[in-house]
N, C-alpha and C. Protein backbone atom coordinates (compact mmCIF):
# COMPACT_ATOMS: atom_id res chain seq x y z
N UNK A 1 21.16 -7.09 -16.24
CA UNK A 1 20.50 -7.52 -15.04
C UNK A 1 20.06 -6.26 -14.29
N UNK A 2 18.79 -6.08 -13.88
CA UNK A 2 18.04 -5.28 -13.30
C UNK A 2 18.04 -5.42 -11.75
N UNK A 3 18.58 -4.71 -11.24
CA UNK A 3 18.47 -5.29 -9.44
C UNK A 3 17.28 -4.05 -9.14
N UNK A 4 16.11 -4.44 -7.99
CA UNK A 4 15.33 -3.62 -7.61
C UNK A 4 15.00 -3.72 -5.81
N UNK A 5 15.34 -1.99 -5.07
CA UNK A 5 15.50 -1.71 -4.02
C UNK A 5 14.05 -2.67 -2.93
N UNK A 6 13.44 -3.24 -2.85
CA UNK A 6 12.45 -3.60 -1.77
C UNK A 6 12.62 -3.24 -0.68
N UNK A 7 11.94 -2.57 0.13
CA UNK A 7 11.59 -2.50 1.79
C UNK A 7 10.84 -3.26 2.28
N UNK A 8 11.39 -3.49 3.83
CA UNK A 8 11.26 -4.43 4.61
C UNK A 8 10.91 -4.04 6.01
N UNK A 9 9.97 -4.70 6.64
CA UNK A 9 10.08 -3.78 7.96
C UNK A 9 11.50 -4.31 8.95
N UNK A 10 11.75 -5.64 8.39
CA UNK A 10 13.01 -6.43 8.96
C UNK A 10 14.31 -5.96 8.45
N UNK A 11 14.12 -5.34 7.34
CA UNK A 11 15.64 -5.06 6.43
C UNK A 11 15.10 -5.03 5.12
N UNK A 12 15.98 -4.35 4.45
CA UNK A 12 16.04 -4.20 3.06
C UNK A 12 16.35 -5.62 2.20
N UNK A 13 15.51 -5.22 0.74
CA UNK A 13 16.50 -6.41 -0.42
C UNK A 13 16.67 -5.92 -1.60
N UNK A 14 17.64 -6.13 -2.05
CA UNK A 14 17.91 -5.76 -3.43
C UNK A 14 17.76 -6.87 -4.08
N UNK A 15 17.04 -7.01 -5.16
CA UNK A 15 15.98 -8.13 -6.17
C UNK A 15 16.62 -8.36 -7.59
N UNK A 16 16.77 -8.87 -7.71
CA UNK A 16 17.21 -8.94 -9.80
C UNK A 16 15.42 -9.41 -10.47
N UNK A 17 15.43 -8.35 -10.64
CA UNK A 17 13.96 -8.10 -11.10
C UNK A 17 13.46 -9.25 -11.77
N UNK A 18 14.29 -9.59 -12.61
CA UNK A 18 13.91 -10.72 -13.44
C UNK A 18 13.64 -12.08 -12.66
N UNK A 19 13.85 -12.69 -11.79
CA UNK A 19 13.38 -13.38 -10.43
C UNK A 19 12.01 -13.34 -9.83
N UNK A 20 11.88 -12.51 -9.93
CA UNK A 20 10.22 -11.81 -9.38
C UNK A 20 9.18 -13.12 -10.31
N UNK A 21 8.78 -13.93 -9.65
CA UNK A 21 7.60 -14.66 -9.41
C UNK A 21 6.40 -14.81 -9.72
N UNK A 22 5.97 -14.28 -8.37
CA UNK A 22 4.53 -13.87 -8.14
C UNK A 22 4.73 -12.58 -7.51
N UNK A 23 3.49 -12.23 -6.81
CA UNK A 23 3.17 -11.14 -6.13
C UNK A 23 1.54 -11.33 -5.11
N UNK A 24 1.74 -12.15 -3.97
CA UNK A 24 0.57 -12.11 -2.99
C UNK A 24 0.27 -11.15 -2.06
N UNK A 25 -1.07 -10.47 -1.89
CA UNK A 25 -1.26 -9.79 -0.88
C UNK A 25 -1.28 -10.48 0.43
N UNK A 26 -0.39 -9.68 1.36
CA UNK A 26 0.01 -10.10 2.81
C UNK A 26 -0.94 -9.17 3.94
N UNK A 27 -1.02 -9.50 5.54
CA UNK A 27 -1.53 -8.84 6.07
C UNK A 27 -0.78 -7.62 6.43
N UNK A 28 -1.37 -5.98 6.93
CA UNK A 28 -0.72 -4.94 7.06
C UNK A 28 0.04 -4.45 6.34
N UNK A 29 -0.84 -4.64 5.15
CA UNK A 29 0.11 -3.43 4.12
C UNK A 29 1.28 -3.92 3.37
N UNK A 30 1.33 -5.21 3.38
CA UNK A 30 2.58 -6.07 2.91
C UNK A 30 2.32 -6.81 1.80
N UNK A 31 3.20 -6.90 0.97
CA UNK A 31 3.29 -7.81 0.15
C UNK A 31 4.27 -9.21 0.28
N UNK A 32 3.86 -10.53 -0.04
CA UNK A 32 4.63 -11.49 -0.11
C UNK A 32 5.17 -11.75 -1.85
N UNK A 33 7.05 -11.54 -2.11
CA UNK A 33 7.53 -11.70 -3.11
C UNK A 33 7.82 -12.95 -3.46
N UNK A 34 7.18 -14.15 -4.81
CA UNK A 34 8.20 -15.37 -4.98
C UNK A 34 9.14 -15.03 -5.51
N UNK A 35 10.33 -15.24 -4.92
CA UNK A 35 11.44 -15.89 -5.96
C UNK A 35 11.68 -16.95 -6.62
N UNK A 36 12.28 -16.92 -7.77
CA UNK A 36 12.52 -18.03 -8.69
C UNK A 36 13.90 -18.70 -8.11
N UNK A 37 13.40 -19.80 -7.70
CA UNK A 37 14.53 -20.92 -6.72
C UNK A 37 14.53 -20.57 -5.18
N UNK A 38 13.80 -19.69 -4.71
CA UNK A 38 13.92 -19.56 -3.56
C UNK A 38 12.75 -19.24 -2.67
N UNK A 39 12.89 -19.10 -1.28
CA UNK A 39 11.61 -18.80 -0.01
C UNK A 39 11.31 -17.20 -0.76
N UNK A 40 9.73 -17.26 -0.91
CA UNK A 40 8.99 -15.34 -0.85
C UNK A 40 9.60 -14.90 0.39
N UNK A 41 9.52 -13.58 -0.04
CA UNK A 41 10.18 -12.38 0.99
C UNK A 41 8.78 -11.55 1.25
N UNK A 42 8.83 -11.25 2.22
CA UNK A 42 7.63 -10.28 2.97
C UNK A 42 8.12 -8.91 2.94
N UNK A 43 7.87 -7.99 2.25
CA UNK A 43 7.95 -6.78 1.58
C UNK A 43 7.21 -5.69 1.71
N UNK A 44 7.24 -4.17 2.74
CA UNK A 44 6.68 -3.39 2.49
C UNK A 44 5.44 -2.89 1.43
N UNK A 45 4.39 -2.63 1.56
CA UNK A 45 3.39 -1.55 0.12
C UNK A 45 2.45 -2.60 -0.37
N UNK A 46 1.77 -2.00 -0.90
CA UNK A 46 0.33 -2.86 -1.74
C UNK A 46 1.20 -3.99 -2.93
N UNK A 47 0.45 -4.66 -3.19
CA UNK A 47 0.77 -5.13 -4.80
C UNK A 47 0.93 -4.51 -5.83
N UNK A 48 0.15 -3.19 -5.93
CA UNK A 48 0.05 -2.49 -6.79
C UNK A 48 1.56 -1.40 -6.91
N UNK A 49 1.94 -0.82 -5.83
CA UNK A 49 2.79 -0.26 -5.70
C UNK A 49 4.59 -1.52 -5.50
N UNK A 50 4.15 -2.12 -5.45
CA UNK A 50 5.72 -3.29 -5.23
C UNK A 50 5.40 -3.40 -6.90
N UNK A 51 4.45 -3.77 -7.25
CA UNK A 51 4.51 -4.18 -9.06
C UNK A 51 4.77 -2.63 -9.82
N UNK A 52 4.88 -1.84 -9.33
CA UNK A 52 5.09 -0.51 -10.07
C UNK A 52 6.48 -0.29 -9.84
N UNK A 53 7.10 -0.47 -8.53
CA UNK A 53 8.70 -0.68 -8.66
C UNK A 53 9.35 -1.84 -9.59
N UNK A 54 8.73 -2.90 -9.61
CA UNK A 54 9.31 -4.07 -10.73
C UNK A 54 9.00 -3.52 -11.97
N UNK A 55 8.51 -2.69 -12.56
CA UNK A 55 8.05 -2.29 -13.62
C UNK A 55 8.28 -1.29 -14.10
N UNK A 56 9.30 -0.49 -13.24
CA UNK A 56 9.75 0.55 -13.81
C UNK A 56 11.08 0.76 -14.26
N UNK A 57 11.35 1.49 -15.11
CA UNK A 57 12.35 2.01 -15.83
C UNK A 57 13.52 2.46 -15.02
């Protein structure tokens, strides 16, 4: 199991990568995360950069 750090302007989350959803662009620079069984989280950085943390090694 892969857990991955997300920033928040509200607080931090730590993710089990494998959960990860989708990935919608939000307003101001934010991304909205789905979780699998649960409410998206509103998340610091582009899409591009939140999908480069899920995707890395």
């Amino acid at each position: 199991m892969k857990f991955i750090a997300l920033k928040s302007r509200g607080g931090d989350y730590l993710v089990v990568a494998e959960n990860v959803a989708w990935l919608r662009s939000a307003e101001n620079g934010q991304t909205s995360v789905g979780i699998v069984g649960g409410a998206p989280i509103l998340v610091a950085g582009t899409i591009e950069e939140i999908a480069a943390i899920i995707g890395a090694d």
